[in-house]
Every structure is written in structure tokens, then in C-alpha cells.
Protein backbone atom coordinates (compact mmCIF):
# COMPACT_ATOMS: atom_id res chain seq x y z
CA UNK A 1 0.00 0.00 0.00
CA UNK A 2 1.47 3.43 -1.35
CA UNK A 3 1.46 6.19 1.38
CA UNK A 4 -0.88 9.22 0.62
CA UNK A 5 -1.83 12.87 1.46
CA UNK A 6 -5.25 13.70 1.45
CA UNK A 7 -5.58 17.23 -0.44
CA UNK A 8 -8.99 19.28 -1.94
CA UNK A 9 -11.44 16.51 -0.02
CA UNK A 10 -15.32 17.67 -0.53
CA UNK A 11 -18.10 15.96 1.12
CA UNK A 12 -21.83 16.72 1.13
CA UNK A 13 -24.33 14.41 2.33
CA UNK A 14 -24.60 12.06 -0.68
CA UNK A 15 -21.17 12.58 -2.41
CA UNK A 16 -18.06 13.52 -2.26
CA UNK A 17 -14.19 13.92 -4.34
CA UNK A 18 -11.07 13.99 -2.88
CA UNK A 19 -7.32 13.88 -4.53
CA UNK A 20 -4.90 11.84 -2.73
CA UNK A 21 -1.03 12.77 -3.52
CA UNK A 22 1.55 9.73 -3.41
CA UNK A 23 5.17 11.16 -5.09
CA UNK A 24 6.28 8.09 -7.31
CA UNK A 25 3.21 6.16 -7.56
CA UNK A 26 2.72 2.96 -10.14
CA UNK A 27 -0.94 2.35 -11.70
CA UNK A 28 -1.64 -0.62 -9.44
CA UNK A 29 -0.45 1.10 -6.44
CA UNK A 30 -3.02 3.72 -7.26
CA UNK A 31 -5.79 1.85 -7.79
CA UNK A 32 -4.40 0.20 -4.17
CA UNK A 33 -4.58 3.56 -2.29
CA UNK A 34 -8.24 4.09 -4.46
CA UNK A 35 -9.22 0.78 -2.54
CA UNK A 36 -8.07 1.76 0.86
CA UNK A 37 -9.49 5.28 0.71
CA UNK A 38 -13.01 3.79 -0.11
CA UNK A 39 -12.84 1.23 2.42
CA UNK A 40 -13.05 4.34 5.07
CA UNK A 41 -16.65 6.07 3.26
CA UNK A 42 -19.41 6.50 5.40
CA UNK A 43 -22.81 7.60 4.35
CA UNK A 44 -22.15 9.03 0.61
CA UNK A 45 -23.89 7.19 -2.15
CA UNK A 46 -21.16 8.58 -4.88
CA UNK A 47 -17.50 9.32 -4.15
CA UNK A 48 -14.59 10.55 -6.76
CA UNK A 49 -11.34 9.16 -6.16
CA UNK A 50 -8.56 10.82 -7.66
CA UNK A 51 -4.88 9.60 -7.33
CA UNK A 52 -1.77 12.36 -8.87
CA UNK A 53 1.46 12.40 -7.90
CA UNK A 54 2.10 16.11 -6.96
CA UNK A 55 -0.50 18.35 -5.96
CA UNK A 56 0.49 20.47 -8.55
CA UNK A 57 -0.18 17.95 -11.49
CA UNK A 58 -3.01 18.55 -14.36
CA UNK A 59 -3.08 15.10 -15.17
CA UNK A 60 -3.70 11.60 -12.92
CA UNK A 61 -2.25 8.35 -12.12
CA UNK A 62 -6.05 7.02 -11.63
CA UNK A 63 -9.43 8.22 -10.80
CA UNK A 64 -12.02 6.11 -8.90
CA UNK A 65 -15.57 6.52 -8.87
CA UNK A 66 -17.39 4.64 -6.06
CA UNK A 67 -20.72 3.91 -5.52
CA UNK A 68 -22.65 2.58 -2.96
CA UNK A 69 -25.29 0.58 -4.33
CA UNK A 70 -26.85 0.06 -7.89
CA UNK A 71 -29.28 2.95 -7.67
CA UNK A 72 -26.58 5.42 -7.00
CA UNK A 73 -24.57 4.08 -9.60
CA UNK A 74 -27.57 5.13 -11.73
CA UNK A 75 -28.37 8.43 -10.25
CA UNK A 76 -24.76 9.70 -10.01
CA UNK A 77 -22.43 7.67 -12.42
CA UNK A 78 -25.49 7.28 -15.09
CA UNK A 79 -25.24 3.86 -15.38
CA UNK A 80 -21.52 3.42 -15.67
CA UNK A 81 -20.49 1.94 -12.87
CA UNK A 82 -21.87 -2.08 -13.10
CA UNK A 83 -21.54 -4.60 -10.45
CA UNK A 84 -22.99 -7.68 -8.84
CA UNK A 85 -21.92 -6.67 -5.59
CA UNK A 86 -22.11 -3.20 -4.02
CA UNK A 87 -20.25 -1.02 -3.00
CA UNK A 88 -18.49 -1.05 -6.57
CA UNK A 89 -15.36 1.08 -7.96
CA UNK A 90 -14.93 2.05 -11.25
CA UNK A 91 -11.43 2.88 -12.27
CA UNK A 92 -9.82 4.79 -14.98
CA UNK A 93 -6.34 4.79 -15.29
CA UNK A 94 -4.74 6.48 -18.53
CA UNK A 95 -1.55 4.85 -18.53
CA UNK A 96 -2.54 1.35 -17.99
């Protein structure tokens, strides 16, 4: 497991985003640290992931989008994210 900063986290009742910074990081680490984050959401039906290296970057290692169950997944990912279990991640990692 990669270490991580937690930078620009948002949270409302029913979603949220955060960035997590980890210098160095590989595409499977990300999508690692992506894991670990969501294992810690609590009451949001819809959660952006997003894994850089620097704070400072424009572009990302990975980007998660979680979702809590499969009406979520159709109210905020519209229909994107499919699963047979729930909570599901989708990732998207350019590089891979």
C-alpha cells in the first residue's frame, strides 16, 4: 500500500471527491490507495477518487468513482459503474 496525502477533499451528504497525492506512484499502487481510501466512506452514495502524484499535477495516475449501491450508480455515475456486488469502484487509469 502506497502512502498518501489527502488534499482538496469535498463531502456533502450524498457525495463527495477527494485527490490523494503519493510522489512516485505505479498504476496498481493507485488503484491500491483508491481501494483503501473507499474502504473508510461512510454515508455518501457517490464518491470521486482521484490519485496524482504532486498536488500540482493537471493530469492523474487514476481516478475512482465509487458507488454505494446500484441505484446510485444510476443516479450519479449514469449507469456506468456495473456490479454484482455493491459497493463497486470504477477505475480509470490512462496509462494502464
Amino acid at each position: 500500500m502506497p502512502d498518501y496525502t489527502i488534499a482538496d477533499q469535498e463531502e456533502s451528504d450524498a457525495t463527495g471527491s477527494v485527490t490523494l497525492v503519493s510522489p512516485n506512484v505505479t498504476v496498481d499502487e493507485a488503484i491500491a490507495a483508491i481501494r483503501d481510501y473507499a474502504e473508510g466512506i461512510d454515508g455518501q452514495l457517490h464518491y470521486e477518487i482521484t490519485v496524482v502524484r504532486s498536488q500540482s499535477d493537471s493530469e492523474y495516475v487514476c481516478r475512482g468513482k465509487w458507488v454505494k449501491d446500484e441505484k446510485a450508480a444510476e443516479i450519479y455515475g449514469s449507469g456506468q459503474v456495473v456490479s454484482d456486488t455493491w459497493p463497486a469502484i470504477d477505475t480509470d487509469c490512462p496509462d494502464s
